[in-house]
PDB file of N, CA and C in Angstrom:
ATOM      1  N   UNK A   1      86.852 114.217 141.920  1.00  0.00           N
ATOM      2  CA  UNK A   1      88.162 114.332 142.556  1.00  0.00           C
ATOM      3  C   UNK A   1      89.175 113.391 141.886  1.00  0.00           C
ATOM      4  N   UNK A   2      88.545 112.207 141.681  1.00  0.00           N
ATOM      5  CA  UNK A   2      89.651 111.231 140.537  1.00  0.00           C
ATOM      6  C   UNK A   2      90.383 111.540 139.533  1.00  0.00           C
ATOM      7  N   UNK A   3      89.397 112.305 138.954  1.00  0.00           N
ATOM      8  CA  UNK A   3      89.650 112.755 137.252  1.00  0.00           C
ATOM      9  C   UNK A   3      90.808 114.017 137.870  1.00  0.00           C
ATOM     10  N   UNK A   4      90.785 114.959 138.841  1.00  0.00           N
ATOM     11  CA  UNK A   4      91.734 115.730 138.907  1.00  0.00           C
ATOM     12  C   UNK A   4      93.131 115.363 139.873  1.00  0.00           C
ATOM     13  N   UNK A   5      93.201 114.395 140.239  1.00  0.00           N
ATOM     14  CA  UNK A   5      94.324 113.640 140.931  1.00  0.00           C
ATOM     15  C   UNK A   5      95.260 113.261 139.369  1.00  0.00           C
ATOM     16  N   UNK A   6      94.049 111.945 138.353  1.00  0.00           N
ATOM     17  CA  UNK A   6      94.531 111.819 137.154  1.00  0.00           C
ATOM     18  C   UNK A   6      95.427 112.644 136.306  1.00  0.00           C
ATOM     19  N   UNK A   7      94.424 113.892 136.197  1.00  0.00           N
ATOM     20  CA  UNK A   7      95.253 115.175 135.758  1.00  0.00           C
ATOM     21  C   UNK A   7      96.384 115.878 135.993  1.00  0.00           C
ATOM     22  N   UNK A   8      96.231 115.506 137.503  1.00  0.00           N
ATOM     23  CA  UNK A   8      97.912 115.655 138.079  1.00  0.00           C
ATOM     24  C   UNK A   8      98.863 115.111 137.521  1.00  0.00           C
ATOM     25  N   UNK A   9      98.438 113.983 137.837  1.00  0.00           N
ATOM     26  CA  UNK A   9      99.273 112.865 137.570  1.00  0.00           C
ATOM     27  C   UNK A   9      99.977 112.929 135.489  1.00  0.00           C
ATOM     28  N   UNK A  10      98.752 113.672 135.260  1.00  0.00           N
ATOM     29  CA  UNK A  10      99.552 112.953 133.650  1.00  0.00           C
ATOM     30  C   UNK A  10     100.109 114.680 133.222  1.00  0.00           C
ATOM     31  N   UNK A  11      99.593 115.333 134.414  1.00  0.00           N
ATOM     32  CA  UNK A  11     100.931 116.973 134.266  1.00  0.00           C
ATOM     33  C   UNK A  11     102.210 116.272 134.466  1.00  0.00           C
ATOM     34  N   UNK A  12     101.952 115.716 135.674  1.00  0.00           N
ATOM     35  CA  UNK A  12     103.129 115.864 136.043  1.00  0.00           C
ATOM     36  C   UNK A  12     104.463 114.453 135.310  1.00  0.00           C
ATOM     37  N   UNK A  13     103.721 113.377 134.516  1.00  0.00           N
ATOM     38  CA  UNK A  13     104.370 112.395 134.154  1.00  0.00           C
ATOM     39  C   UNK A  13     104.765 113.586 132.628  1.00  0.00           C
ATOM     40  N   UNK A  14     103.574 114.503 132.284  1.00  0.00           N
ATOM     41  CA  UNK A  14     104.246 115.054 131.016  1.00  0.00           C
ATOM     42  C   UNK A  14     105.498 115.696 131.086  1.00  0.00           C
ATOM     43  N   UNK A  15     105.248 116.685 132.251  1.00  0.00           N
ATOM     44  CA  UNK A  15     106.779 117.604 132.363  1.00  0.00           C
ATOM     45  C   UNK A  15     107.886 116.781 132.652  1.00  0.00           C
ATOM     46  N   UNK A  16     107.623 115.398 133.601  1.00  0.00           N
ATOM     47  CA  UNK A  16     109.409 114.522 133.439  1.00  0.00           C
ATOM     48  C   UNK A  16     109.881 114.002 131.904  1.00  0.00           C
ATOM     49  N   UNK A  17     108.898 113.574 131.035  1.00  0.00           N
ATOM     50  CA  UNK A  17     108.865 113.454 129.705  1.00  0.00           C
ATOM     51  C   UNK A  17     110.163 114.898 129.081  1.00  0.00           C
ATOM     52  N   UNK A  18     108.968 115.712 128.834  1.00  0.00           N
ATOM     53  CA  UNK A  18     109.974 117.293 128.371  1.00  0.00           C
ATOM     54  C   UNK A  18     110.897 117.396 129.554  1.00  0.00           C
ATOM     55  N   UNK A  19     111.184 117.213 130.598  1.00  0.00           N
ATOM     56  CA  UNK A  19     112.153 117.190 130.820  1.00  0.00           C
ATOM     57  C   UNK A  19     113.363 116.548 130.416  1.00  0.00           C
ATOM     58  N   UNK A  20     113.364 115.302 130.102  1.00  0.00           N
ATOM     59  CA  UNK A  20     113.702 114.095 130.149  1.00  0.00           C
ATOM     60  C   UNK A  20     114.436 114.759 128.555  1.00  0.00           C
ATOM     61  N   UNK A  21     113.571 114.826 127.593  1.00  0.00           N
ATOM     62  CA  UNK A  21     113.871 114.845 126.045  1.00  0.00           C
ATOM     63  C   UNK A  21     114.625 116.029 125.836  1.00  0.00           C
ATOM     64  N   UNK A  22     114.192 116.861 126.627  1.00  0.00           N
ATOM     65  CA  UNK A  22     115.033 118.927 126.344  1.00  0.00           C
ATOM     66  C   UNK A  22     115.940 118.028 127.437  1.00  0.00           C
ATOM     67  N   UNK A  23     116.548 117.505 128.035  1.00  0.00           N
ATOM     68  CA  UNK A  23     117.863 117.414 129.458  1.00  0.00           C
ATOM     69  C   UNK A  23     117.816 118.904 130.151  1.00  0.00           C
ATOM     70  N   UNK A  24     116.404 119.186 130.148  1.00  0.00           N
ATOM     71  CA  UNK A  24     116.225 120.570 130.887  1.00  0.00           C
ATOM     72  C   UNK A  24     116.775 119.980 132.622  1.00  0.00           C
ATOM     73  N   UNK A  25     118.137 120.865 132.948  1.00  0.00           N
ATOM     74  CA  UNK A  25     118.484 120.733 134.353  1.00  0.00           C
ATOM     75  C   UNK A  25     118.378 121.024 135.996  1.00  0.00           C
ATOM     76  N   UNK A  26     117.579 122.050 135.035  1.00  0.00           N
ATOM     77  CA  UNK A  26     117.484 123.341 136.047  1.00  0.00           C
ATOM     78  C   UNK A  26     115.593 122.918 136.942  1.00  0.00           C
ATOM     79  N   UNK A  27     115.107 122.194 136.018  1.00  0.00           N
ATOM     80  CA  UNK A  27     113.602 122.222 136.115  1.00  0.00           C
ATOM     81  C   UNK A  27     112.857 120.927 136.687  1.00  0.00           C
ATOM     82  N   UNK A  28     112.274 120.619 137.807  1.00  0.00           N
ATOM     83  CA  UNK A  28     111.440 119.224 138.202  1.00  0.00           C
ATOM     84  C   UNK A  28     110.433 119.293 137.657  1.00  0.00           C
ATOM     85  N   UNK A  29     109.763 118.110 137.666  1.00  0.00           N
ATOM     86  CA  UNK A  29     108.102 118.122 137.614  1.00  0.00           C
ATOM     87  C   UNK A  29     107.483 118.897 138.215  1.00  0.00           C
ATOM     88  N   UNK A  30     107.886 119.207 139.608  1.00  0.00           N
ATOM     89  CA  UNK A  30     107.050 119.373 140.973  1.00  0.00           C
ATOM     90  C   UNK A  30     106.991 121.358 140.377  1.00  0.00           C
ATOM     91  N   UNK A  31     108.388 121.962 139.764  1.00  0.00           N
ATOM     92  CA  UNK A  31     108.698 123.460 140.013  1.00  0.00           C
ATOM     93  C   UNK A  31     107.976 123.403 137.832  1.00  0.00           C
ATOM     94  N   UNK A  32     107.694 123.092 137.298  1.00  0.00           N
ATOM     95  CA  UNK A  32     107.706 123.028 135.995  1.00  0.00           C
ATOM     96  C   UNK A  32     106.039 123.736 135.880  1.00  0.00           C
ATOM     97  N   UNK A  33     105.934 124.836 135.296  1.00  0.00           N
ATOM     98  CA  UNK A  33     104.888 125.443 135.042  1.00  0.00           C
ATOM     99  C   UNK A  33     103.977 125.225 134.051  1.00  0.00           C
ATOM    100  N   UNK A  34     102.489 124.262 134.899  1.00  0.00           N
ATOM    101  CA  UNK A  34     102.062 123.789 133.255  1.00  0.00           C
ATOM    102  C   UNK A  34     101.312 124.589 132.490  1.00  0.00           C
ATOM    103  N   UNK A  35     101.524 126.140 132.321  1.00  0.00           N
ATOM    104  CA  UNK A  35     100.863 126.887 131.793  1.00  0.00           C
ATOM    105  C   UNK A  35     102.426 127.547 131.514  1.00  0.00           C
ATOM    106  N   UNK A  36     103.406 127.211 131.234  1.00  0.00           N
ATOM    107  CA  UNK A  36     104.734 128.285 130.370  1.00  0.00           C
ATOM    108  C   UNK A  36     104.747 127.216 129.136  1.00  0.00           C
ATOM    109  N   UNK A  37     104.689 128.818 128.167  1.00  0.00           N
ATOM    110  CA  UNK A  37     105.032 127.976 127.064  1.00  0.00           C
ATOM    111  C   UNK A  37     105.748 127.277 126.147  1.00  0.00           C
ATOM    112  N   UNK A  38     105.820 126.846 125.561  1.00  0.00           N
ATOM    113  CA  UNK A  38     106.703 125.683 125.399  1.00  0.00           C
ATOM    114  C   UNK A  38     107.643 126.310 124.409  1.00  0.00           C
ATOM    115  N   UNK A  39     107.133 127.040 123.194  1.00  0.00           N
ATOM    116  CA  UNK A  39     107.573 127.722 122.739  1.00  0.00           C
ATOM    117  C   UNK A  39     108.428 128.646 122.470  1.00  0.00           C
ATOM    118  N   UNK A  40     107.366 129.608 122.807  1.00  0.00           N
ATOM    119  CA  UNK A  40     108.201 131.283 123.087  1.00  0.00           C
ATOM    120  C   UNK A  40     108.652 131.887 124.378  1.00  0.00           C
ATOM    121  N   UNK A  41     108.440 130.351 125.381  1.00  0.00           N
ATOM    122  CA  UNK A  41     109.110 130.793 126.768  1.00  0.00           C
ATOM    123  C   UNK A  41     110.425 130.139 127.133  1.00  0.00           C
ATOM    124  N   UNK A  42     110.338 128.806 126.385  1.00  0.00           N
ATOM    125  CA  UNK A  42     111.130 127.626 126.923  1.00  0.00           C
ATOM    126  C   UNK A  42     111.968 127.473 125.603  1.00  0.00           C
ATOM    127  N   UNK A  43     111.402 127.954 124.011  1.00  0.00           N
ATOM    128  CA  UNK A  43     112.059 127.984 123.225  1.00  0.00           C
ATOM    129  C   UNK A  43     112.214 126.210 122.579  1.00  0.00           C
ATOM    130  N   UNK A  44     111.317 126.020 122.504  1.00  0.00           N
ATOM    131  CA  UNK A  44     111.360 124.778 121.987  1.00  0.00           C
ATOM    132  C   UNK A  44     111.333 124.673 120.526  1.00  0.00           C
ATOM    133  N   UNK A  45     111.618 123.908 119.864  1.00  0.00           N
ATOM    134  CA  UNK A  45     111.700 124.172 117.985  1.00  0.00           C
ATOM    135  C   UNK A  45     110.854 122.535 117.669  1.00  0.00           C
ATOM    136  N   UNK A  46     110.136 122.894 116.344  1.00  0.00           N
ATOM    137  CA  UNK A  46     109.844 122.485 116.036  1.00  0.00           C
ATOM    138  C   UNK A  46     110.585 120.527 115.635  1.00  0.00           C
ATOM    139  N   UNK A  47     111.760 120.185 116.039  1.00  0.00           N
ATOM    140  CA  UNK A  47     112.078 119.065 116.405  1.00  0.00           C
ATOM    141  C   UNK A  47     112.155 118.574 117.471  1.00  0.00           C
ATOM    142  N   UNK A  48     112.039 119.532 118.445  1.00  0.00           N
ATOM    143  CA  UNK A  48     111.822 119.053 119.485  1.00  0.00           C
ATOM    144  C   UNK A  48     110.762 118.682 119.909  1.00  0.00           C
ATOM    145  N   UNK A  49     109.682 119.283 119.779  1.00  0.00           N
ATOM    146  CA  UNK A  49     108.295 119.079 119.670  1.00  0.00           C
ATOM    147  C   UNK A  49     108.171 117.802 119.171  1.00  0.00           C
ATOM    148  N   UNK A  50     108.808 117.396 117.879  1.00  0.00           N
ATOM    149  CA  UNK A  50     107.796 115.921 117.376  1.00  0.00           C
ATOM    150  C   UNK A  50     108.889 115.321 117.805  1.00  0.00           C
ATOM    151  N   UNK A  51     110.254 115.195 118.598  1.00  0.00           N
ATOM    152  CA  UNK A  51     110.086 113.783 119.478  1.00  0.00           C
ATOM    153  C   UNK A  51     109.085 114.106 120.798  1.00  0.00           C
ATOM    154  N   UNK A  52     108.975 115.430 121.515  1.00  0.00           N
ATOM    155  CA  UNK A  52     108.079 114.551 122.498  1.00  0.00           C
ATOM    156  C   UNK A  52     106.743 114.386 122.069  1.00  0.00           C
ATOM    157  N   UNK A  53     106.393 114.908 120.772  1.00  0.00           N
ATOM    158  CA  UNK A  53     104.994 113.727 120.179  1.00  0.00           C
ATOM    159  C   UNK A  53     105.666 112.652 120.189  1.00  0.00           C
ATOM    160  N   UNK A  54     106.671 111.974 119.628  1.00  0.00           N
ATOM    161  CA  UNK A  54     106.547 110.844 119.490  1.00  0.00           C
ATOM    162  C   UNK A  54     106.615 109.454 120.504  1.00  0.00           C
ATOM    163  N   UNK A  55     107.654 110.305 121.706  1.00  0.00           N
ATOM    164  CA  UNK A  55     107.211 110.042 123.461  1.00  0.00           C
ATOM    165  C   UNK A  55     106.332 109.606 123.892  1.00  0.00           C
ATOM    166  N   UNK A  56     105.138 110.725 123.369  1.00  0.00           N
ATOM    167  CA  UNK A  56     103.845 110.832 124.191  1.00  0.00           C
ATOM    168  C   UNK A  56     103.228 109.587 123.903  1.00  0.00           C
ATOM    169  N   UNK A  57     103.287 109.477 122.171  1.00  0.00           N
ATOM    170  CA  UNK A  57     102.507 108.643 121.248  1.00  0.00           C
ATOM    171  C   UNK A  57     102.492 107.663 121.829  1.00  0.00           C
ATOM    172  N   UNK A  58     103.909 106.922 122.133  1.00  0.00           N
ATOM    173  CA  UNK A  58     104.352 105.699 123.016  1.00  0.00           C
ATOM    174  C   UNK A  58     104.086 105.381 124.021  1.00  0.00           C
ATOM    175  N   UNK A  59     103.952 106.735 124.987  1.00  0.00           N
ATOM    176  CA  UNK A  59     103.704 106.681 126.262  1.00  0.00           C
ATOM    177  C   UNK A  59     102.590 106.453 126.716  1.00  0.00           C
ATOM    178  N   UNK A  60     101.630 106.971 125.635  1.00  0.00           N
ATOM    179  CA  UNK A  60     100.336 106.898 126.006  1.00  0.00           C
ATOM    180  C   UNK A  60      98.796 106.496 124.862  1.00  0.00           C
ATOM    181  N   UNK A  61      99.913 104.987 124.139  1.00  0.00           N
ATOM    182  CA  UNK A  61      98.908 105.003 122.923  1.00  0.00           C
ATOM    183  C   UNK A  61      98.151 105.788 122.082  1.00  0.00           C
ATOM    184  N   UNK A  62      98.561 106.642 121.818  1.00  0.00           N
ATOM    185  CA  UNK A  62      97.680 107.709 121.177  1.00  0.00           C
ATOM    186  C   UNK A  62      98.825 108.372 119.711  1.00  0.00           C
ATOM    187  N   UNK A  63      97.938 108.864 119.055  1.00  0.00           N
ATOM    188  CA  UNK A  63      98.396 109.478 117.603  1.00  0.00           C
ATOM    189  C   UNK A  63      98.195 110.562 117.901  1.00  0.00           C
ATOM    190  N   UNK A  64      99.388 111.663 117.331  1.00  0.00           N
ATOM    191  CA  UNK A  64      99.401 113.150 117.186  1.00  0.00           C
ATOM    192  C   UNK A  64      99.823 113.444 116.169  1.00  0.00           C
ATOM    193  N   UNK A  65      98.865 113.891 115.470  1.00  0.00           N
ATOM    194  CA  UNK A  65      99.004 114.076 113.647  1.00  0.00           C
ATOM    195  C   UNK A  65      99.952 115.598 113.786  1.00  0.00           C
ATOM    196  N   UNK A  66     100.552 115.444 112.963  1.00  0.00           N
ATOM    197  CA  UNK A  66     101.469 116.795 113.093  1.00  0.00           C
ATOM    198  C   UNK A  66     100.973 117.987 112.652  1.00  0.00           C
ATOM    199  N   UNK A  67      99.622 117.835 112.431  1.00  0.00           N
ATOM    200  CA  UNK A  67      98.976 119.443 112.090  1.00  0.00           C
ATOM    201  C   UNK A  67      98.138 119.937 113.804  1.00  0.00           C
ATOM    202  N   UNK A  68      98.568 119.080 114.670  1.00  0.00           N
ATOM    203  CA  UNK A  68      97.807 119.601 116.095  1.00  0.00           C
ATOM    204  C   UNK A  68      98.836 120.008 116.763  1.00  0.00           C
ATOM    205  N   UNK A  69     100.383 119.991 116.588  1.00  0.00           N
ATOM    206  CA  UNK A  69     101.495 120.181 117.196  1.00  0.00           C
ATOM    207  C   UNK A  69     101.220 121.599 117.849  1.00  0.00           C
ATOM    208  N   UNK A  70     100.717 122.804 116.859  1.00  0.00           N
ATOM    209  CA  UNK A  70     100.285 123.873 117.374  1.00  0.00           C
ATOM    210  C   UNK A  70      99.014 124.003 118.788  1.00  0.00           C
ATOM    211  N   UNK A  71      98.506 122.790 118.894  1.00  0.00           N
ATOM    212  CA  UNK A  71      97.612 122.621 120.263  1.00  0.00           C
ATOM    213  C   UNK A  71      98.462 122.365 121.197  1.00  0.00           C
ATOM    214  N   UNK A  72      99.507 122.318 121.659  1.00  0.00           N
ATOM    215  CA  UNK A  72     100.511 121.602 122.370  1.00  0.00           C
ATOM    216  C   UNK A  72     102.212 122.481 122.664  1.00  0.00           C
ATOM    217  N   UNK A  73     101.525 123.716 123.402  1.00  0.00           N
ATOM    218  CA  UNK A  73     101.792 125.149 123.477  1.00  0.00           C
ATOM    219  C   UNK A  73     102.519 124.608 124.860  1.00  0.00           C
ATOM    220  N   UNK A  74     101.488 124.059 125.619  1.00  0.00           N
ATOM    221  CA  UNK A  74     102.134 124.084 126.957  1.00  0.00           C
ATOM    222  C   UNK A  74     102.004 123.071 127.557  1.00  0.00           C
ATOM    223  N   UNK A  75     102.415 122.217 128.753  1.00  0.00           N
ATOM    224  CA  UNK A  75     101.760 120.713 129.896  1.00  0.00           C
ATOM    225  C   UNK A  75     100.514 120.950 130.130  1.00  0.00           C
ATOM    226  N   UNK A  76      99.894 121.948 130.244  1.00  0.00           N
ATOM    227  CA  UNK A  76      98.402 121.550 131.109  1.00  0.00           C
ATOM    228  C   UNK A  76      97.499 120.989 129.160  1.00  0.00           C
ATOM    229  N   UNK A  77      97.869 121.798 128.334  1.00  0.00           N
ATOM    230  CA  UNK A  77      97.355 121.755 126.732  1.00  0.00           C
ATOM    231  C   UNK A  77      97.469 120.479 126.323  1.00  0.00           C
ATOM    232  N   UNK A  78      98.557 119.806 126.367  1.00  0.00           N
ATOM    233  CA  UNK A  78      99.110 118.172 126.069  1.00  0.00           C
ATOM    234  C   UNK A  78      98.638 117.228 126.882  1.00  0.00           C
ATOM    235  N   UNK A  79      98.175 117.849 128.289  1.00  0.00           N
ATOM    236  CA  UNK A  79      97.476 116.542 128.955  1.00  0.00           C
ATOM    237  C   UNK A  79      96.189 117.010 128.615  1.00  0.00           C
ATOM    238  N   UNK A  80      95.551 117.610 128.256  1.00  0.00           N
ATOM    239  CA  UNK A  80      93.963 117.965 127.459  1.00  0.00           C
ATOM    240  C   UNK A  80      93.845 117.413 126.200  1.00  0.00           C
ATOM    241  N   UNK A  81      95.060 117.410 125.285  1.00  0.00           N
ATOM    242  CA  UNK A  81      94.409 117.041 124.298  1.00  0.00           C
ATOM    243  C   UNK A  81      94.895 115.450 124.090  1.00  0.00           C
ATOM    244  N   UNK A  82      95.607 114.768 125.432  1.00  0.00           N
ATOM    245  CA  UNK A  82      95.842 113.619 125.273  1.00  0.00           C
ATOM    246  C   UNK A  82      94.821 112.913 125.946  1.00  0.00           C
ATOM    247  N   UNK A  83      93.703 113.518 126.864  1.00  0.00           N
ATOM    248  CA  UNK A  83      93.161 112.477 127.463  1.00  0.00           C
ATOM    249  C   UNK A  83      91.485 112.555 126.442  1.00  0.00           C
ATOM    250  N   UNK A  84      91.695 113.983 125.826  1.00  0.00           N
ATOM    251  CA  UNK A  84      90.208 113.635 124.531  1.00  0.00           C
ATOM    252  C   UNK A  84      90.939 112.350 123.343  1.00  0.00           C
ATOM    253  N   UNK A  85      92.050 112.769 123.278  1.00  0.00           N
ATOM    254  CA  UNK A  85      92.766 111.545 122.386  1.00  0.00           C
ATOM    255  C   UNK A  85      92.674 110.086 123.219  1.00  0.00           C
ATOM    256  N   UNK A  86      92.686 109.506 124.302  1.00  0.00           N
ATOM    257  CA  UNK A  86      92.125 108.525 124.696  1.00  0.00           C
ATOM    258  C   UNK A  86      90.515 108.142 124.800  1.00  0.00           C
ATOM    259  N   UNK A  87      90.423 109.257 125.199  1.00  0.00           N
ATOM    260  CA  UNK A  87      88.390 108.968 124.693  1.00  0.00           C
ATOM    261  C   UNK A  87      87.880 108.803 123.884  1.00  0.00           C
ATOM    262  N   UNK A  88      88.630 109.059 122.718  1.00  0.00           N
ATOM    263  CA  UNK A  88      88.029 109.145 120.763  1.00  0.00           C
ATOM    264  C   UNK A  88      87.908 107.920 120.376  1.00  0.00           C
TER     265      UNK A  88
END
């Protein structure tokens, strides 16, 4: 039950992040779908993407080599591959 409270928790600290960096207005943490994609739903470009790698990096000690950017489609994907990136 910990580990999925955690998980909440680092959905939901991710989407104020992309929120925060896109000044998306319209969107909370709480209403932010962590399965839309970041991409081809939300339209994100490839600079936008590596500042919130570089956010994350900060946010959460961790390195995101820019050939995994393509793992990092959507919030539920970025808190998966950030918490194997804390375990490594």
């Amino acid at each position: 039950m910990l580990m999925n409270r955690n998980k909440k928790a680092m959905i939901f600290r991710v989407a104020e992040i992309i929120i925060h960096e896109l000044k998306l207005e319209e969107i909370t943490p709480e209403t932010f779908d962590p399965d839309l994609d970041l991409v081809n739903e939300l339209g994100v470009d490839s600079m936008d993407l590596a500042t919130i790698a570089l956010v994350l990096q900060d946010e959460y000690c961790i390195i995101i080599d820019e050939d995994d950017y393509p793992k990092l489609r959507n919030i539920r994907m970025i808190a998966d591959y950030i918490e194997k990136k804390q375990i490594a």
